[in-house]
Protein backbone atom coordinates (compact mmCIF):
# COMPACT_ATOMS: atom_id res chain seq x y z
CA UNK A 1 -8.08 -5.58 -17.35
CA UNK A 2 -10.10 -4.06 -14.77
CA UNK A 3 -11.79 -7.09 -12.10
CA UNK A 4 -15.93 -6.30 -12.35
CA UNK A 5 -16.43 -9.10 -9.60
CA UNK A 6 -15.00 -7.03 -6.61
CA UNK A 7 -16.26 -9.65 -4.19
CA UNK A 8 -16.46 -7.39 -1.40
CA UNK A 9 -17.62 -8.03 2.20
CA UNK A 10 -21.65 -7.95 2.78
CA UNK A 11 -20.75 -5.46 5.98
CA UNK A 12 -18.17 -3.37 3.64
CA UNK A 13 -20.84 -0.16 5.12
CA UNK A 14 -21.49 -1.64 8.71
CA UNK A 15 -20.29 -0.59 12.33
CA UNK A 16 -19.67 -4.57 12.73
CA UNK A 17 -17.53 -4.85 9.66
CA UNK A 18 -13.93 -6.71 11.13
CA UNK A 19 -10.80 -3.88 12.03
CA UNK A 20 -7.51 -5.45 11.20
CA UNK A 21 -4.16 -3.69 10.62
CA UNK A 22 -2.23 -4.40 7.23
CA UNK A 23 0.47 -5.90 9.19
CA UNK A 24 -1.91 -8.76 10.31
CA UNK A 25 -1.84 -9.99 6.68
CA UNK A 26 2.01 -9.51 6.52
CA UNK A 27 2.71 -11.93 9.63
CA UNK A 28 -0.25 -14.56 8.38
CA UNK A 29 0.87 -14.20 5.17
CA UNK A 30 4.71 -14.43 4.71
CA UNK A 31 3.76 -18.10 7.53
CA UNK A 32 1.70 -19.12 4.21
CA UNK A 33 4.59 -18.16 1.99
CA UNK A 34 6.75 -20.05 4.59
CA UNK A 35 4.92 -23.57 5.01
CA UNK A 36 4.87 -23.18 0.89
CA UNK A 37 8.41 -22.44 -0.06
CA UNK A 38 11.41 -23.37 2.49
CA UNK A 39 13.49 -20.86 0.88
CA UNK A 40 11.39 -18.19 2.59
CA UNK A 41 13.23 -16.83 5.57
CA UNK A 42 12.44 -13.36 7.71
CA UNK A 43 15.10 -10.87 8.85
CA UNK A 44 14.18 -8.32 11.61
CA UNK A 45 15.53 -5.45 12.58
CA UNK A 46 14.49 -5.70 16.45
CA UNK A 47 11.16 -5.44 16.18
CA UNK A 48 9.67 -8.26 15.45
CA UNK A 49 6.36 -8.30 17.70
CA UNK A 50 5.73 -5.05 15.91
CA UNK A 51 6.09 -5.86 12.68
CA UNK A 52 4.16 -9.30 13.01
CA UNK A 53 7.76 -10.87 12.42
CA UNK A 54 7.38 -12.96 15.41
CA UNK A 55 4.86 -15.03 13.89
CA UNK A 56 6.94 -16.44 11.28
CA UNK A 57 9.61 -16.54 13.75
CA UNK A 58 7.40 -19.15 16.36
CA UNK A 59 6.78 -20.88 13.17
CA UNK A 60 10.01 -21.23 11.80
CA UNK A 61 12.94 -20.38 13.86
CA UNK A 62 15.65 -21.75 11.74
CA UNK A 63 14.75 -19.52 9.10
CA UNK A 64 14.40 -16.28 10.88
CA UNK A 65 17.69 -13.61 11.74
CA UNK A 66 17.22 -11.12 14.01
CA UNK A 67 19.16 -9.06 12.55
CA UNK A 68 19.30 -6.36 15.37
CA UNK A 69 19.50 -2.61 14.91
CA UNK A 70 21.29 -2.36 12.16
CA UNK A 71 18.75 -2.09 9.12
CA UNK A 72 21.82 -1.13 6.52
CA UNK A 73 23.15 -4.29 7.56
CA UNK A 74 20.00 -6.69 7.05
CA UNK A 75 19.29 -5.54 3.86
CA UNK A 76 23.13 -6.37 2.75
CA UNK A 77 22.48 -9.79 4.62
CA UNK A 78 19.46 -9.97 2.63
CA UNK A 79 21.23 -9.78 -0.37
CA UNK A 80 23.44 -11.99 0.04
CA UNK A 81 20.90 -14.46 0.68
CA UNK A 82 18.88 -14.32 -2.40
CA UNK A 83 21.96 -14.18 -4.21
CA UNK A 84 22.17 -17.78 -2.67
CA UNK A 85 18.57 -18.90 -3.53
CA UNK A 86 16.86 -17.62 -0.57
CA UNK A 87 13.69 -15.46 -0.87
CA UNK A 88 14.63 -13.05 2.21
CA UNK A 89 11.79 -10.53 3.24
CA UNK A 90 13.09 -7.87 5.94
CA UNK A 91 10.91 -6.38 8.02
CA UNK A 92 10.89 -2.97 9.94
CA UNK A 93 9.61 0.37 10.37
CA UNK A 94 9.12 2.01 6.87
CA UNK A 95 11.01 5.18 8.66
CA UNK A 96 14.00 2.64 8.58
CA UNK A 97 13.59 -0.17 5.77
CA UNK A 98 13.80 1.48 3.37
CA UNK A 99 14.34 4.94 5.52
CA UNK A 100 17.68 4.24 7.16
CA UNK A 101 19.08 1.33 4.43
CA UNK A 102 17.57 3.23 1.07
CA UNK A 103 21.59 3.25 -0.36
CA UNK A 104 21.66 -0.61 0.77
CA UNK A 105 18.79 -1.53 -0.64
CA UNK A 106 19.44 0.55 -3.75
CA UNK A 107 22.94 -0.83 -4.25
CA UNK A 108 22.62 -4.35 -2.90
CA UNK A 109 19.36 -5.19 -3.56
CA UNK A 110 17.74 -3.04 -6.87
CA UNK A 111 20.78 -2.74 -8.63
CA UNK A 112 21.83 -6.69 -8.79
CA UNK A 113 17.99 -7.06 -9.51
CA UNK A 114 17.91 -9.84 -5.89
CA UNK A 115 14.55 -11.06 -5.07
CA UNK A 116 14.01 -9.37 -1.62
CA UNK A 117 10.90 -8.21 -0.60
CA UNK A 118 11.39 -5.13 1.27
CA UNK A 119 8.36 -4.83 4.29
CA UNK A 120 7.96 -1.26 6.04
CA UNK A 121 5.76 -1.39 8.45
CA UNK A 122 4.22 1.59 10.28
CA UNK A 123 3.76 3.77 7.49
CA UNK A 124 1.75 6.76 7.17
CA UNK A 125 0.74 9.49 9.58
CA UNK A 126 -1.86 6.78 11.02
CA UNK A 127 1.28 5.28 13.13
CA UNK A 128 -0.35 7.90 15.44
CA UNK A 129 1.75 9.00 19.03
CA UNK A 130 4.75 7.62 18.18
CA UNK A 131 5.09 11.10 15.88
CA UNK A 132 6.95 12.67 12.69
CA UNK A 133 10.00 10.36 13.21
CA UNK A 134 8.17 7.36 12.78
CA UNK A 135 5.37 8.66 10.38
CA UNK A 136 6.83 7.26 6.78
CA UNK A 137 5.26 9.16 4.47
CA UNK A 138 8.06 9.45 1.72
CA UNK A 139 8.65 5.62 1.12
CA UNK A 140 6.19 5.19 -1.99
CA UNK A 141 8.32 7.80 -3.90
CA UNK A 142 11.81 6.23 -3.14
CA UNK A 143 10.78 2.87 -3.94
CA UNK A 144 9.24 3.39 -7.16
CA UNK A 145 12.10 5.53 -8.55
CA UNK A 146 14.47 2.38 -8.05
CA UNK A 147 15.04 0.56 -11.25
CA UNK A 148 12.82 -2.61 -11.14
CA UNK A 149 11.50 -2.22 -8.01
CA UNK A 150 7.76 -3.49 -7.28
CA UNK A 151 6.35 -1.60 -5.25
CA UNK A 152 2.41 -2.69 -3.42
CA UNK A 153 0.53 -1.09 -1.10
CA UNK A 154 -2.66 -3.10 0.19
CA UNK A 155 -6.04 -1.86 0.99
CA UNK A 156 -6.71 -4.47 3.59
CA UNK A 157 -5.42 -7.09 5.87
CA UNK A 158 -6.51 -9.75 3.57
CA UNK A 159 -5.37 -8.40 0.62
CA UNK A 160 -2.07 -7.59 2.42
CA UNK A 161 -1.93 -11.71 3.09
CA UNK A 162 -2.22 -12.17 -0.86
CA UNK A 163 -0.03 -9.63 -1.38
CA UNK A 164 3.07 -11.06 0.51
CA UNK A 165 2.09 -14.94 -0.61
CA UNK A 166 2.23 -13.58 -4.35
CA UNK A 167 5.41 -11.57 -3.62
CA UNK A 168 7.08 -14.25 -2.76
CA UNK A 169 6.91 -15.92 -6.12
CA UNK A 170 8.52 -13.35 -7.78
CA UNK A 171 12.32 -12.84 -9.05
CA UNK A 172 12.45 -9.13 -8.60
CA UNK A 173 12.49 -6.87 -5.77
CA UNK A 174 9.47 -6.36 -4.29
CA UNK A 175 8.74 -3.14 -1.93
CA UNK A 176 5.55 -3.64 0.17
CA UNK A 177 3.98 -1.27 2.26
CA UNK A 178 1.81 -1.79 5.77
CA UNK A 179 -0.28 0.07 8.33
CA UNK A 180 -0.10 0.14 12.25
CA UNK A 181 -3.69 0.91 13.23
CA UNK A 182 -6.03 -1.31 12.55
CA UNK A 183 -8.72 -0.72 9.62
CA UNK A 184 -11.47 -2.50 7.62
CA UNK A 185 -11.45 -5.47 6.16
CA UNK A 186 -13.49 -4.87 3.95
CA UNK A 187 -12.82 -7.58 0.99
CA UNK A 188 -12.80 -11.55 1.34
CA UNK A 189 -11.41 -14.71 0.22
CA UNK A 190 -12.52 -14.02 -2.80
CA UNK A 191 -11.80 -10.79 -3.94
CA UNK A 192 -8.98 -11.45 -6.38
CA UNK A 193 -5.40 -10.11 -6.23
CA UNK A 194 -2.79 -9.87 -8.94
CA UNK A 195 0.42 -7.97 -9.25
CA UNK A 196 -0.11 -5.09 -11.19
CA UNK A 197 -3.43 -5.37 -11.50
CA UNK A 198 -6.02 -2.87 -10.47
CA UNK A 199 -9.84 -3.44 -8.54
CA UNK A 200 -12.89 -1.70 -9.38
CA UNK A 201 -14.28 -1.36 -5.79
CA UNK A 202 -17.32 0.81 -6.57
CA UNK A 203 -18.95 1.28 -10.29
CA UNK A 204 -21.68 3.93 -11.15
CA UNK A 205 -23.84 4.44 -14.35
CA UNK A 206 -21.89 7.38 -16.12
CA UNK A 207 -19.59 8.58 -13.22
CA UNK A 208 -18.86 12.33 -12.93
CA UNK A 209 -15.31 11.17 -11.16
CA UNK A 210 -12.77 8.38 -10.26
CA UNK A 211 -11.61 8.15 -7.63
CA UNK A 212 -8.71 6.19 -7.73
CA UNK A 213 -6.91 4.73 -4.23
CA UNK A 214 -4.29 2.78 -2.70
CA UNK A 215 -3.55 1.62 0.71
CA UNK A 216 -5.33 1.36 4.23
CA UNK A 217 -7.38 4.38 3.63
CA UNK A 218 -9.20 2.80 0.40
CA UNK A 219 -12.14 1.99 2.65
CA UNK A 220 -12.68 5.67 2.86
CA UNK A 221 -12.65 6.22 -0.33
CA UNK A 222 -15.71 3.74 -0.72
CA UNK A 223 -17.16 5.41 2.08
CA UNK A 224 -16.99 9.31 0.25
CA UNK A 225 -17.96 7.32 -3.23
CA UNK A 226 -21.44 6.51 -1.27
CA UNK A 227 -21.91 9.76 -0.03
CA UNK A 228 -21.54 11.40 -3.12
CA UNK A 229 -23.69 9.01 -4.76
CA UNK A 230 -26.09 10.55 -2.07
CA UNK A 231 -25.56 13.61 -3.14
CA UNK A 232 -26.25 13.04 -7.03
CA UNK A 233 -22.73 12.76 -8.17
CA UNK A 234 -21.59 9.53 -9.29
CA UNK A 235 -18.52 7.65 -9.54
CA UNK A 236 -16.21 4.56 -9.89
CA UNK A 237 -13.77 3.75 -7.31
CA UNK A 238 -10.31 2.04 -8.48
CA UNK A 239 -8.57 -0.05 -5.97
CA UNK A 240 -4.80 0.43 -7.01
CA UNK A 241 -2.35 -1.76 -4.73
CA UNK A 242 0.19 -2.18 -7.24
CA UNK A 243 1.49 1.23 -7.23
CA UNK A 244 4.79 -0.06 -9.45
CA UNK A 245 4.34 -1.50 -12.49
CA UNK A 246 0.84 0.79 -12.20
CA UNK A 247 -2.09 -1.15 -14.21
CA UNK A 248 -2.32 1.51 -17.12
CA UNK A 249 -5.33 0.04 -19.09
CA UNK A 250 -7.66 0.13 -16.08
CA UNK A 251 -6.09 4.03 -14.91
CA UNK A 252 -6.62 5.25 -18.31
CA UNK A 253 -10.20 3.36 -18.75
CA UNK A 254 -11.45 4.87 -15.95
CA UNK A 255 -10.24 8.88 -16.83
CA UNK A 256 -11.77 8.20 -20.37
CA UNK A 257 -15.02 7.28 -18.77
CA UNK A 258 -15.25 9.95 -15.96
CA UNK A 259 -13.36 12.16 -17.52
CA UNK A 260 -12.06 13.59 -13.85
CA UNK A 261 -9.48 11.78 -11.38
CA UNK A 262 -8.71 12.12 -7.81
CA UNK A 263 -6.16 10.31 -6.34
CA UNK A 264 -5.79 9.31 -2.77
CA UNK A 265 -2.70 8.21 -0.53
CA UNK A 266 -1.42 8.36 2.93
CA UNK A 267 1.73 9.92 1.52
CA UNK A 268 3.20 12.92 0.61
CA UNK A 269 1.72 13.86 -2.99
CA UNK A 270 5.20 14.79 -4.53
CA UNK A 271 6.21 11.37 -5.83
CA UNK A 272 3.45 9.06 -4.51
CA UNK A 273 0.72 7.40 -5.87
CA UNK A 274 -1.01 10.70 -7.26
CA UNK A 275 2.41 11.42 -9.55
CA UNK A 276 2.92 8.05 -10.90
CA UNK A 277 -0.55 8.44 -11.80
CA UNK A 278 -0.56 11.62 -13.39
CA UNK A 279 2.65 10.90 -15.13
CA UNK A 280 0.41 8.05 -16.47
CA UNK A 281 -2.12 10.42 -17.84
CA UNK A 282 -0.21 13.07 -18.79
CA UNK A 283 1.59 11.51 -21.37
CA UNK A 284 -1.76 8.83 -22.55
CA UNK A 285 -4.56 10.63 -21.71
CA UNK A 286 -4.27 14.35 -20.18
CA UNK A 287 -7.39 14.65 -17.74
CA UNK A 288 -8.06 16.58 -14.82
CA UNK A 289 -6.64 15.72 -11.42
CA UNK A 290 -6.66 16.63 -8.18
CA UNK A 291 -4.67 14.91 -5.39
CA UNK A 292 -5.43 13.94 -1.65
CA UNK A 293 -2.37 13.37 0.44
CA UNK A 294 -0.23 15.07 2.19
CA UNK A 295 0.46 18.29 1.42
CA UNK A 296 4.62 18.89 1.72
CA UNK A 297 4.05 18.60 5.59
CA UNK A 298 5.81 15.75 8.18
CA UNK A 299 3.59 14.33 10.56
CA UNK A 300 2.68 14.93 14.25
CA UNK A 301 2.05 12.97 17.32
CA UNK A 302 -2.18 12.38 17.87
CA UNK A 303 -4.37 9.85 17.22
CA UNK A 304 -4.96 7.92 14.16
CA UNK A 305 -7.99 8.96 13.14
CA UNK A 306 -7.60 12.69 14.47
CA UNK A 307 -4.63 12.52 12.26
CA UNK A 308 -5.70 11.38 9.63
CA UNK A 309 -8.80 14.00 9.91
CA UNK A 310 -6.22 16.82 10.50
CA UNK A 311 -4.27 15.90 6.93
CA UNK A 312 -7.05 15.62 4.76
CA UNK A 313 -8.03 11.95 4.45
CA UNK A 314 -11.02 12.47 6.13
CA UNK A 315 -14.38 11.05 4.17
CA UNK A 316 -15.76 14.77 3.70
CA UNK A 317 -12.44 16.34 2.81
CA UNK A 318 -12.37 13.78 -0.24
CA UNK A 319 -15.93 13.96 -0.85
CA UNK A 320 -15.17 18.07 -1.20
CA UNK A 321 -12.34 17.57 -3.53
CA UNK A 322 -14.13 15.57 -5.65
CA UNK A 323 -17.35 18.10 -5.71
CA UNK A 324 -15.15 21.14 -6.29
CA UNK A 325 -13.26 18.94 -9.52
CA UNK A 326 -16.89 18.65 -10.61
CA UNK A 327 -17.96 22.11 -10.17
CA UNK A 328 -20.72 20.83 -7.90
């Protein structure tokens, strides 16, 4: 099922259009999941203003651990507290949950199939000073190899809020992913948002390409789909925040109509969102791909945007890939 409805924001395309980071709708969200389930509790790893932990904490205090510095050790707790009937989410940098606890998490967690949803925050070269060291960018591949592992990565703050209320209804483990700096919000209330379901964002009469996305860098994807549309070449844009289970009839709908795919990420491309997708293809529907990520490099201290610029998920660095897959 691909959504037609995509309900997005009248100022999706203005200078005024709201700036929120992805970890906004983590804290708002897992307070919803909070004042709706008591079994929802928080575990930090000392750094709970940072990862918008602190809200849930002010809300609920009995039902938060700070669990300290010692990630390996809250996702064990973790563990042990779904195995009880909690619904634990931990929270951190993605450099260290699931960076620093990945045989925790794999062992504890995925392999005795406990609901925990598994929060990195920070992830992506966007992070910006704080450098390589804290610049996740390998997290998407890890988690999705993981035997029953979910694993989302939302476009937006609001979609990140949905994200973590509908995470917490589920009996699996649940990875999701979350940006530092803050970006556009760029869908609303409305916009819908299922597990393993797929958005079409931007639709074209007979597109040339799709452009398929996931994460806080969708809105430039939008942004490169109307510039090419300027530029005579058109195309349909496919919001994909469920990178694990991926939503195969709308991936493979969208190749069969454009009959080109680009995939973008703010990962590396070996293992990310671009392989699962190609995977995908390969073995339904072989169609030319290229992939926008980064490419086998760590990351570097600068600013977000610069940064971002510098590794090729920059608006005219996708809007060239997808010309040159054209052979415009």
């Amino acid at each position: 099922m691909i959504y037609s409805d995509a309900h997005l924001s009248e100022k999706v395309f203005s200078k005024d259009i709201e700036m929120k980071p992805t970890r906004d709708g983590f804290g708002t969200g897992v307070m919803e999941a909070g004042k709706d389930d008591s079994r929802v509790v928080v575990l930090c790893a000392d750094l709970t203003e940072s990862t918008r932990a602190q809200w849930f904490e002010e809300e609920f205090p009995k039902r938060f651990i700070e669990a300290g510095i010692m990630e390996q050790n809250m996702a064990g707790l973790a563990s042990g507290m779904a195995a009880a009937g909690k619904i634990p989410f931990t929270a951190s940098y993605a450099a260290f949950n699931p960076g620093r606890n990945y045989e925790q998490i794999r062992t504890t967690i995925a392999l005795n199939t406990q609901p925990v949803k598994i929060c990195g925050m920070h992830a992506g070269v966007s992070v910006g000073p704080d450098g390589a060291t804290h610049q996740m960018l390998e997290d998407i591949g890890m988690m999705r190899m993981l035997p029953g592992m979910t694993v989302i990565n939302p476009s937006d703050a609001l979609e990140a809020h949905k994200a973590v209320v509908a995470a917490a209804k589920t009996a699996t483990p649940v990875y999701l992913r979350f940006a530092r700096s803050a970006t556009p919000v760029f869908t609303t209330e409305k916009t819908p948002f299922e597990i393993g379901k797929a958005l079409t964002l931007w639709d074209s009469d007979k597109p040339k390409i799709a452009i398929l996305v996931t994460g806080s860098v969708t809105h430039r994807a939008l942004m490169a789909a109307s510039a090419l549309e300027a530029q005579g070449i058109n195309s349909v844009v496919l919001s994909v925040p469920t990178i694990k289970p991926l939503d195969e009839e709308a991936i493979i709908s969208v190749a069969k109509r454009a009959g080109n795919v680009i995939t973008v990420e703010e990962h590396q491309v070996n293992g990310g969102f671009g392989s699962a997708v190609a995977e995908l293809l390969a073995k339904e529907y072989p169609t030319p791909m290229r992939f926008v990520g980064i490419q086998d490099r760590f990351g570097q201290s600068g600013e977000p945007d610069e940064l971002l610029e510098e590794y090729g998920l920059g608006v005219p660095h996708i809007v060239d890939v997808a010309r040159a897959l054209c052979n415009v």
